[in-house]
PDB file of N, CA and C in Angstrom:
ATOM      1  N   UNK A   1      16.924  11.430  -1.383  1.00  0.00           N
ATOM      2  CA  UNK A   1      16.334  10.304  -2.091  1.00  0.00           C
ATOM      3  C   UNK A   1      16.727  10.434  -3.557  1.00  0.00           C
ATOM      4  N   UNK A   2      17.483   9.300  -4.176  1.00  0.00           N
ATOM      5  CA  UNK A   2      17.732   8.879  -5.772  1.00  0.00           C
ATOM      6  C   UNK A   2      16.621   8.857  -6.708  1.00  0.00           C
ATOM      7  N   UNK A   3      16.851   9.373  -7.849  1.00  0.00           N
ATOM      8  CA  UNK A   3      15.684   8.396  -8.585  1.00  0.00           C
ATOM      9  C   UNK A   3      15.403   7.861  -8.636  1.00  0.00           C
ATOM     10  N   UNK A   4      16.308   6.718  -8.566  1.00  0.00           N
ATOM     11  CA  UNK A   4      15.965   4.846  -8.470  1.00  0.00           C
ATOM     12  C   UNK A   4      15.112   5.158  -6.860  1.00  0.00           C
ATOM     13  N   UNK A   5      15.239   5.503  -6.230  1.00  0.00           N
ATOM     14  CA  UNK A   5      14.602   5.042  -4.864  1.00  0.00           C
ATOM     15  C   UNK A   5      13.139   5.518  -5.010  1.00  0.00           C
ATOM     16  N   UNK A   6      13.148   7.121  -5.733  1.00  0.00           N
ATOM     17  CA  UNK A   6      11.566   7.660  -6.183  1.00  0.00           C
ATOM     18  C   UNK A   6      10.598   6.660  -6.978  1.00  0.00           C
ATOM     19  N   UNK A   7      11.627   5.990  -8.321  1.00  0.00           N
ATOM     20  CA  UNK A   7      10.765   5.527  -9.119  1.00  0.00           C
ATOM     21  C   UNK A   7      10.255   3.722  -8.497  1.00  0.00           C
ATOM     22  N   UNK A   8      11.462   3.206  -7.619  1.00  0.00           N
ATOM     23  CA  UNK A   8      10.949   2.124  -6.896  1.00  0.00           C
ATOM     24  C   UNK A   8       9.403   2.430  -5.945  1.00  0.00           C
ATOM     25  N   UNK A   9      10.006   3.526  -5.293  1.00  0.00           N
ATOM     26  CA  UNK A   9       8.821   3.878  -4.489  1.00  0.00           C
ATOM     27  C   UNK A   9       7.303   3.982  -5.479  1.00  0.00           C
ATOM     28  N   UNK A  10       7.413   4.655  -6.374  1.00  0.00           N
ATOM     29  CA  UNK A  10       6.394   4.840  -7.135  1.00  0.00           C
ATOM     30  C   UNK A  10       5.909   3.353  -7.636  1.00  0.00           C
ATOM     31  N   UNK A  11       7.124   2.503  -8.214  1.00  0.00           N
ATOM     32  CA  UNK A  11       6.160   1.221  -8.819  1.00  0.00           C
ATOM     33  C   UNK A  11       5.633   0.071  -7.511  1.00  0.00           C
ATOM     34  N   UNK A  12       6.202   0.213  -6.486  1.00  0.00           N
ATOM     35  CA  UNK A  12       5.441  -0.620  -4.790  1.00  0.00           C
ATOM     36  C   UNK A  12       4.377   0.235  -4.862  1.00  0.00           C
ATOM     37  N   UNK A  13       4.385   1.520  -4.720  1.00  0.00           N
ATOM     38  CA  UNK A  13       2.755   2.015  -4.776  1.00  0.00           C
ATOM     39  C   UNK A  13       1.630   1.752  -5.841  1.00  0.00           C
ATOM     40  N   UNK A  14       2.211   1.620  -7.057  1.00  0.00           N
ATOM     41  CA  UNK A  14       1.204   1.665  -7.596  1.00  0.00           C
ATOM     42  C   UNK A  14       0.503  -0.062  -7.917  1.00  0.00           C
ATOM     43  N   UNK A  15       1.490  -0.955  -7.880  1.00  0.00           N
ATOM     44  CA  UNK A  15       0.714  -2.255  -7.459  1.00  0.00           C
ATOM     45  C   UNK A  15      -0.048  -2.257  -5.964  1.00  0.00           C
ATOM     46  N   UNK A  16       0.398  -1.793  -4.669  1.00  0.00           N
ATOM     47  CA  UNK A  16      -0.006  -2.314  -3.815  1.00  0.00           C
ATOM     48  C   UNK A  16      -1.665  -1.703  -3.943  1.00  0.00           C
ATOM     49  N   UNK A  17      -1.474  -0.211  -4.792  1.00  0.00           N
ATOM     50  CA  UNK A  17      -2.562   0.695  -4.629  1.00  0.00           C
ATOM     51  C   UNK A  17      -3.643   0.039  -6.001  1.00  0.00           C
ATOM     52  N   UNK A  18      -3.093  -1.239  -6.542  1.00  0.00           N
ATOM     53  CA  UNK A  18      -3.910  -1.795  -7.708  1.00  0.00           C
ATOM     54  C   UNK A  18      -4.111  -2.986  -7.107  1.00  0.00           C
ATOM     55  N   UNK A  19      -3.616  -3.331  -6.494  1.00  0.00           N
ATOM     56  CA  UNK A  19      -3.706  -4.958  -5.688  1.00  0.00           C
ATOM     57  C   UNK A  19      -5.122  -4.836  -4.400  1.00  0.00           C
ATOM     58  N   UNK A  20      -4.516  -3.726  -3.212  1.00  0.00           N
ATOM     59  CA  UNK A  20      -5.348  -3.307  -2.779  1.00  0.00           C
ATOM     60  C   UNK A  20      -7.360  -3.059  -3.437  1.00  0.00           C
ATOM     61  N   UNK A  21      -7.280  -2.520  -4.355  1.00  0.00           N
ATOM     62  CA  UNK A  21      -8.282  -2.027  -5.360  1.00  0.00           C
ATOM     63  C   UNK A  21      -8.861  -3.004  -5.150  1.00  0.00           C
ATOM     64  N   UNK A  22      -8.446  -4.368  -6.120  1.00  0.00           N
ATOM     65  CA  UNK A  22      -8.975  -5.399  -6.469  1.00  0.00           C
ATOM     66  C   UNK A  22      -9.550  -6.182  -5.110  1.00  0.00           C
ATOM     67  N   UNK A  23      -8.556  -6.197  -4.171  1.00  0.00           N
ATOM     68  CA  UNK A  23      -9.082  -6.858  -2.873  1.00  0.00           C
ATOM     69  C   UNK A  23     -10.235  -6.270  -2.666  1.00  0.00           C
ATOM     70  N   UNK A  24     -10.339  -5.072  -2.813  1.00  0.00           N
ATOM     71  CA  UNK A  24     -11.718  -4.285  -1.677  1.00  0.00           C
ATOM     72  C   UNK A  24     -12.827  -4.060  -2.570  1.00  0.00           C
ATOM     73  N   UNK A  25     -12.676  -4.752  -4.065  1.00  0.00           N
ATOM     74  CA  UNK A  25     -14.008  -4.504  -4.435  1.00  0.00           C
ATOM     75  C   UNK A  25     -14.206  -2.709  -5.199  1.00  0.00           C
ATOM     76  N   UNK A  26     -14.275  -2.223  -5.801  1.00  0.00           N
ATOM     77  CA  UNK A  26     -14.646  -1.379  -6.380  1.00  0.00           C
ATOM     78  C   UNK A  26     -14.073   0.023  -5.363  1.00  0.00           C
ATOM     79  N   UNK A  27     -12.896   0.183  -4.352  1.00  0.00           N
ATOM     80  CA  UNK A  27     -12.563   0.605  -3.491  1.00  0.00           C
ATOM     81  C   UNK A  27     -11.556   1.836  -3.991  1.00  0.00           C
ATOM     82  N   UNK A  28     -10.944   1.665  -5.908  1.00  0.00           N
ATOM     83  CA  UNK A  28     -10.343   2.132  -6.256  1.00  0.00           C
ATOM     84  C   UNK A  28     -10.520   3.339  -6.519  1.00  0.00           C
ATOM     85  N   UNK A  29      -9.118   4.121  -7.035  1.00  0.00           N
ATOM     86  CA  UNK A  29      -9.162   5.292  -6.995  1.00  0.00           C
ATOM     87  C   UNK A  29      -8.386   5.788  -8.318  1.00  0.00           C
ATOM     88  N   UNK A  30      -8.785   5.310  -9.656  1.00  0.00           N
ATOM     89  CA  UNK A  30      -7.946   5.737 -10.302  1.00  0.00           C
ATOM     90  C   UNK A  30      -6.444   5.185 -10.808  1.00  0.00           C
ATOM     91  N   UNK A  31      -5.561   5.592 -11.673  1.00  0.00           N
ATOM     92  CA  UNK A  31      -4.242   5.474 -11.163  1.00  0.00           C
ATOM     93  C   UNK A  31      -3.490   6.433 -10.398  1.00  0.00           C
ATOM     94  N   UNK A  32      -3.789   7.529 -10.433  1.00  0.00           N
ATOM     95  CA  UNK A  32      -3.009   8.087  -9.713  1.00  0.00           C
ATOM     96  C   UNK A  32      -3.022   8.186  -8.084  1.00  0.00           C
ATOM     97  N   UNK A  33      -4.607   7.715  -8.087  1.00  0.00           N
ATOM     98  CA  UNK A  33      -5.676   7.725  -6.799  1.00  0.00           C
ATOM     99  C   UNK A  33      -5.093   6.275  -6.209  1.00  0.00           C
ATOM    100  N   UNK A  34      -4.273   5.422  -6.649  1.00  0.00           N
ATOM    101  CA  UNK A  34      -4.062   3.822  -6.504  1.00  0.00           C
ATOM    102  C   UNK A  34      -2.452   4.462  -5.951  1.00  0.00           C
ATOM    103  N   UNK A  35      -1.675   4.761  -6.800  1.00  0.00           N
ATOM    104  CA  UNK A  35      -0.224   5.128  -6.200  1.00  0.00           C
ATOM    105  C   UNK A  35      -0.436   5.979  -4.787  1.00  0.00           C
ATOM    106  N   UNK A  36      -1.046   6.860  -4.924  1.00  0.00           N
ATOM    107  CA  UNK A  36      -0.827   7.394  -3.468  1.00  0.00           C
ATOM    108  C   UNK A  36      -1.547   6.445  -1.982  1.00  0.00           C
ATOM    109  N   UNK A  37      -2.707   5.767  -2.594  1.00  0.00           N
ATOM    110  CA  UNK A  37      -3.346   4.683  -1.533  1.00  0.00           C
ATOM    111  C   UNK A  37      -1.887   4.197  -1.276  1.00  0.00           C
ATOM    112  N   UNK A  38      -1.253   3.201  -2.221  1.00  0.00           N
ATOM    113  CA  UNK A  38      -0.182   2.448  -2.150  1.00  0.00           C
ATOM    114  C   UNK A  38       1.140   3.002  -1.384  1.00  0.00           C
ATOM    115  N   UNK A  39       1.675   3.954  -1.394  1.00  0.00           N
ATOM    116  CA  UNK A  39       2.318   4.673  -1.086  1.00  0.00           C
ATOM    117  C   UNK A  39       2.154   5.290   0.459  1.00  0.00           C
ATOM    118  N   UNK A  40       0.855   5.388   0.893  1.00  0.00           N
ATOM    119  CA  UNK A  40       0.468   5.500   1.941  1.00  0.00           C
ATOM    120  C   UNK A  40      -0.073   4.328   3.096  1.00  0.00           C
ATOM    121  N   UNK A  41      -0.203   3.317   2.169  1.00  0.00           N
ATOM    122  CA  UNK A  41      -0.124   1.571   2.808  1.00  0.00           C
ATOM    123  C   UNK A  41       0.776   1.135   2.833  1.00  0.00           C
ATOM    124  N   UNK A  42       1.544   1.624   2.227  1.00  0.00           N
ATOM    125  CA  UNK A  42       3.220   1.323   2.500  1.00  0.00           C
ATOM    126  C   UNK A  42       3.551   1.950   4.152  1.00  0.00           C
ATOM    127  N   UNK A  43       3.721   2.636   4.271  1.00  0.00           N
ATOM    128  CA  UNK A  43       3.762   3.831   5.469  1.00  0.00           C
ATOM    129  C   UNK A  43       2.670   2.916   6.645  1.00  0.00           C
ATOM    130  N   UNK A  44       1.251   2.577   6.218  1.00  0.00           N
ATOM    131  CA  UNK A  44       0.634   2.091   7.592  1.00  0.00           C
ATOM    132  C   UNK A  44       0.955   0.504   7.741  1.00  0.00           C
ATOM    133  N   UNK A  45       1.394  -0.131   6.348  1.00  0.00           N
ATOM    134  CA  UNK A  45       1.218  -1.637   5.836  1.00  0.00           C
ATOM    135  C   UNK A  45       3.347  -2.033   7.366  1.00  0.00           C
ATOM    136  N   UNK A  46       4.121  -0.914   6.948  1.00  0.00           N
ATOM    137  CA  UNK A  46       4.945  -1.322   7.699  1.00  0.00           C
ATOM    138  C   UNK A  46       4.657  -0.863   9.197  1.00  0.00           C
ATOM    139  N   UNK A  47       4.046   0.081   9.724  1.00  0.00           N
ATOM    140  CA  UNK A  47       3.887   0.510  10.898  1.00  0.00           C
ATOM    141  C   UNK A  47       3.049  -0.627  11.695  1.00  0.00           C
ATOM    142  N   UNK A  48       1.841  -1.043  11.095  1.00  0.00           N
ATOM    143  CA  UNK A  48       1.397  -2.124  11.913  1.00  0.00           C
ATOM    144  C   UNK A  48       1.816  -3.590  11.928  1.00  0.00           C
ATOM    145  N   UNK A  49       2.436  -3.938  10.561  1.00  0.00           N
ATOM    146  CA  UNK A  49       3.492  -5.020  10.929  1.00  0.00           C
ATOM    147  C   UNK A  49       4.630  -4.964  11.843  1.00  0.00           C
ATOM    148  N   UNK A  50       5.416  -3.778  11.911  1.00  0.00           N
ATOM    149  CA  UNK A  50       6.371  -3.798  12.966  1.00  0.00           C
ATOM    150  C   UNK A  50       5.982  -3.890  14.329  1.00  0.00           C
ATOM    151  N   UNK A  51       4.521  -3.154  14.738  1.00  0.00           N
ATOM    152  CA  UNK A  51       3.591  -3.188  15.775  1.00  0.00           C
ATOM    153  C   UNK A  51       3.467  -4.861  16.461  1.00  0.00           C
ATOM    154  N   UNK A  52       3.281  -5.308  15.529  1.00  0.00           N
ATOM    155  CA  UNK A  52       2.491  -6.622  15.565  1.00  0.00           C
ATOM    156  C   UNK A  52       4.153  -7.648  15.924  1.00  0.00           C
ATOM    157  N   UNK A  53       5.063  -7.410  15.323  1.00  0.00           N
ATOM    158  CA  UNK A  53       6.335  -7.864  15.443  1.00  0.00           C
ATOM    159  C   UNK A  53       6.750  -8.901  14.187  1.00  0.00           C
ATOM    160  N   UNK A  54       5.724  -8.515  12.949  1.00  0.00           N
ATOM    161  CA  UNK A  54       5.738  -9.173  11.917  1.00  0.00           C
ATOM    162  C   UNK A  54       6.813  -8.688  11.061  1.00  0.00           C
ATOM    163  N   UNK A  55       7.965  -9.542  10.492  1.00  0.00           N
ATOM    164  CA  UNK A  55       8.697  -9.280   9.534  1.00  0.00           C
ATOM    165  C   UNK A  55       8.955 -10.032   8.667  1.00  0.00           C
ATOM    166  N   UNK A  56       8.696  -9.437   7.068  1.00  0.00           N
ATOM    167  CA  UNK A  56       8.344  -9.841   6.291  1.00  0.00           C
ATOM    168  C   UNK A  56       9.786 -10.017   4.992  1.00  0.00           C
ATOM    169  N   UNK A  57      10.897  -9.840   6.013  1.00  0.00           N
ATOM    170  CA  UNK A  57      12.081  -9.928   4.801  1.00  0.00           C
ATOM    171  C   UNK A  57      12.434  -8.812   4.040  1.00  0.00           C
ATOM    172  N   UNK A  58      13.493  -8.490   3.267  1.00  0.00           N
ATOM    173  CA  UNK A  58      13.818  -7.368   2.786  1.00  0.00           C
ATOM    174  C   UNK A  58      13.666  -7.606   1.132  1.00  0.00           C
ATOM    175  N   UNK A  59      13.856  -6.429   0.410  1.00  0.00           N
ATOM    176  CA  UNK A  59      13.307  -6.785  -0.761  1.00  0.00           C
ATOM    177  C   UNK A  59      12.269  -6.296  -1.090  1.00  0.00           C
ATOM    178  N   UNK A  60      11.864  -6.320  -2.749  1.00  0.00           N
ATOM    179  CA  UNK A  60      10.659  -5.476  -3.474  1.00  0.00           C
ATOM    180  C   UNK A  60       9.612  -6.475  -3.318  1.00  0.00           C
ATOM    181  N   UNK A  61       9.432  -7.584  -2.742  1.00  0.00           N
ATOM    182  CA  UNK A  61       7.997  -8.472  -2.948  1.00  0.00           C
ATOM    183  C   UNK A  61       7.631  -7.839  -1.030  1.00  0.00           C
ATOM    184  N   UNK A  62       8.730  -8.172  -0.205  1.00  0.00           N
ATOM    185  CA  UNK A  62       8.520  -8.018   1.257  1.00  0.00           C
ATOM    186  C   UNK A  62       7.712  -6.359   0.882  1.00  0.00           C
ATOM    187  N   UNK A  63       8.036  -5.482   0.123  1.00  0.00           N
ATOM    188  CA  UNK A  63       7.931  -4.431   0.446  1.00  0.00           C
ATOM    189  C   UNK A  63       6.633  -4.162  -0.266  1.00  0.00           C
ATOM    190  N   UNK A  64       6.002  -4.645  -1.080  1.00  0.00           N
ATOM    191  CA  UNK A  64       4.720  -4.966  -1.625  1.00  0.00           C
ATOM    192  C   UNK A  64       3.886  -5.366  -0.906  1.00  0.00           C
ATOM    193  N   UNK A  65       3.886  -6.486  -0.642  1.00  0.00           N
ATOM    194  CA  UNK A  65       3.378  -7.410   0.021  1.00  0.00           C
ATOM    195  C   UNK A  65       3.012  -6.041   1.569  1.00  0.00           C
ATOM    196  N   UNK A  66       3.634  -5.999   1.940  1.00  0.00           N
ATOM    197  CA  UNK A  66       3.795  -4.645   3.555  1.00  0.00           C
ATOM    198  C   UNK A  66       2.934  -3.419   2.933  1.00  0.00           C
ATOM    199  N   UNK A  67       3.191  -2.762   1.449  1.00  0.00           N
ATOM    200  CA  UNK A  67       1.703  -2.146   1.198  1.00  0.00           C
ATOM    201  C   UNK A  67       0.722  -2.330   0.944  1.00  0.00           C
ATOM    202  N   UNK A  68       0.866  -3.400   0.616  1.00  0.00           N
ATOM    203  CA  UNK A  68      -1.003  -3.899   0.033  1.00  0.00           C
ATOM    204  C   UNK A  68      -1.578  -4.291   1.305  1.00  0.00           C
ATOM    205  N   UNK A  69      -1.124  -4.551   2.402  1.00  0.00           N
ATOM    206  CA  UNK A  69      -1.635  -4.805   3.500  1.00  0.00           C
ATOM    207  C   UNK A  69      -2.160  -3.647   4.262  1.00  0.00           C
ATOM    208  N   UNK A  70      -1.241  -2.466   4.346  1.00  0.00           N
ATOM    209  CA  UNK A  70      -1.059  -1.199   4.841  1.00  0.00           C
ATOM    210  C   UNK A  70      -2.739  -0.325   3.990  1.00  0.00           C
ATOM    211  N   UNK A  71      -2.307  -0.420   2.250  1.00  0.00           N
ATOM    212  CA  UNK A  71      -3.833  -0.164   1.544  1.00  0.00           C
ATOM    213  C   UNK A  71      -4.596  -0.863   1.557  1.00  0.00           C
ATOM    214  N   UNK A  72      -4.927  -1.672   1.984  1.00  0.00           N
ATOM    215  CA  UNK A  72      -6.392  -2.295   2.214  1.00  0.00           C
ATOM    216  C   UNK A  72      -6.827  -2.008   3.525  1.00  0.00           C
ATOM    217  N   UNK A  73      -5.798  -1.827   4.826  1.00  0.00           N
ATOM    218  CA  UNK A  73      -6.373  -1.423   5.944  1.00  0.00           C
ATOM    219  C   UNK A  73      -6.762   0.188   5.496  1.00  0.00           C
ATOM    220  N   UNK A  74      -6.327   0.756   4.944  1.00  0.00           N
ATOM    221  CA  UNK A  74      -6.405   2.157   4.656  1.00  0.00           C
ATOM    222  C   UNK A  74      -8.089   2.353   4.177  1.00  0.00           C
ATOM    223  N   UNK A  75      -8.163   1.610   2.630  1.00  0.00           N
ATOM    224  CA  UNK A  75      -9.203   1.369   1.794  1.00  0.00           C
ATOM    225  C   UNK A  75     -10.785   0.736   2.488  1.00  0.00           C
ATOM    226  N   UNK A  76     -10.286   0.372   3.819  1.00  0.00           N
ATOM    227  CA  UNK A  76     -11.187  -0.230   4.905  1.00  0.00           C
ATOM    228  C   UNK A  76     -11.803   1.154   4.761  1.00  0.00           C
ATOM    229  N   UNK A  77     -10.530   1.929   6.408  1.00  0.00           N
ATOM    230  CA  UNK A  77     -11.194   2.931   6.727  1.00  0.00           C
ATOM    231  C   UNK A  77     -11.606   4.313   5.880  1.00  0.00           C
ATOM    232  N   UNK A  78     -11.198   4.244   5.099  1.00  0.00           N
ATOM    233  CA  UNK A  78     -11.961   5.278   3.989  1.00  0.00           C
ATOM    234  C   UNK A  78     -13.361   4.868   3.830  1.00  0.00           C
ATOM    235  N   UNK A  79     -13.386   3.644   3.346  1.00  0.00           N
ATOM    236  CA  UNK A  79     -15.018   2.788   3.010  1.00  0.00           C
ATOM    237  C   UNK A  79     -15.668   2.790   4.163  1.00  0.00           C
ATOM    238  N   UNK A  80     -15.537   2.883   5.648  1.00  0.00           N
ATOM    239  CA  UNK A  80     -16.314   3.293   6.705  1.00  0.00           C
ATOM    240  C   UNK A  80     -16.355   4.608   7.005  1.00  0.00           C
ATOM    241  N   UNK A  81     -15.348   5.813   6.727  1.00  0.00           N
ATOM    242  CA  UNK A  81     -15.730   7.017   6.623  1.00  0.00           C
ATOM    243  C   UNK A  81     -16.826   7.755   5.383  1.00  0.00           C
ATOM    244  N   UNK A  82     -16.547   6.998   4.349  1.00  0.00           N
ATOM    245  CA  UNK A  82     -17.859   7.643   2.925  1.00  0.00           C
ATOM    246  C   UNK A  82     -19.225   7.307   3.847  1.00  0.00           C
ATOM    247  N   UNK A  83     -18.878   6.079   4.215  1.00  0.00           N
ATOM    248  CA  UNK A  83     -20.790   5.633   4.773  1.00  0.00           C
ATOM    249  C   UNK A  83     -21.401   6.652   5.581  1.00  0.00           C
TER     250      UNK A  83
END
């Protein structure tokens, strides 16, 4: 992996993991606590779209868009595990 590919990776995480935030209500984690959500909704945001047979195009919005979906399902189940 390039730099360019690290530091892309890093800026999709850290919106999806700030986008996410905002969706769920007080769900956040920080910034650094937001990049890794993001980064890790990236990872579930494409696994259950491909599941589902959803494709969302190639590109940095497709690939946003695929984590913030991925962190908010994430940001769910965290918010039903604290309870």
């Amino acid at each position: 992996m390039g730099i360019e590919s690290l530091i892309v990776l890093l800026i999709v995480g850290l919106i999806a993991g700030w986008l996410a935030g905002q969706i769920m209500k007080g769900a956040g984690f920080g910034l650094v606590g937001n990049i890794i959500v993001g980064i890790v909704g990236a990872f579930i945001g494409t696994f259950v779209l491909n599941a589902l047979g959803v494709t969302l195009g190639g590109g940095i919005i497709g690939a946003i868009i695929s984590a913030v979906i991925g962190a908010v399902i994430l940001l769910f189940i965290v918010g039903l595990v604290k309870r």
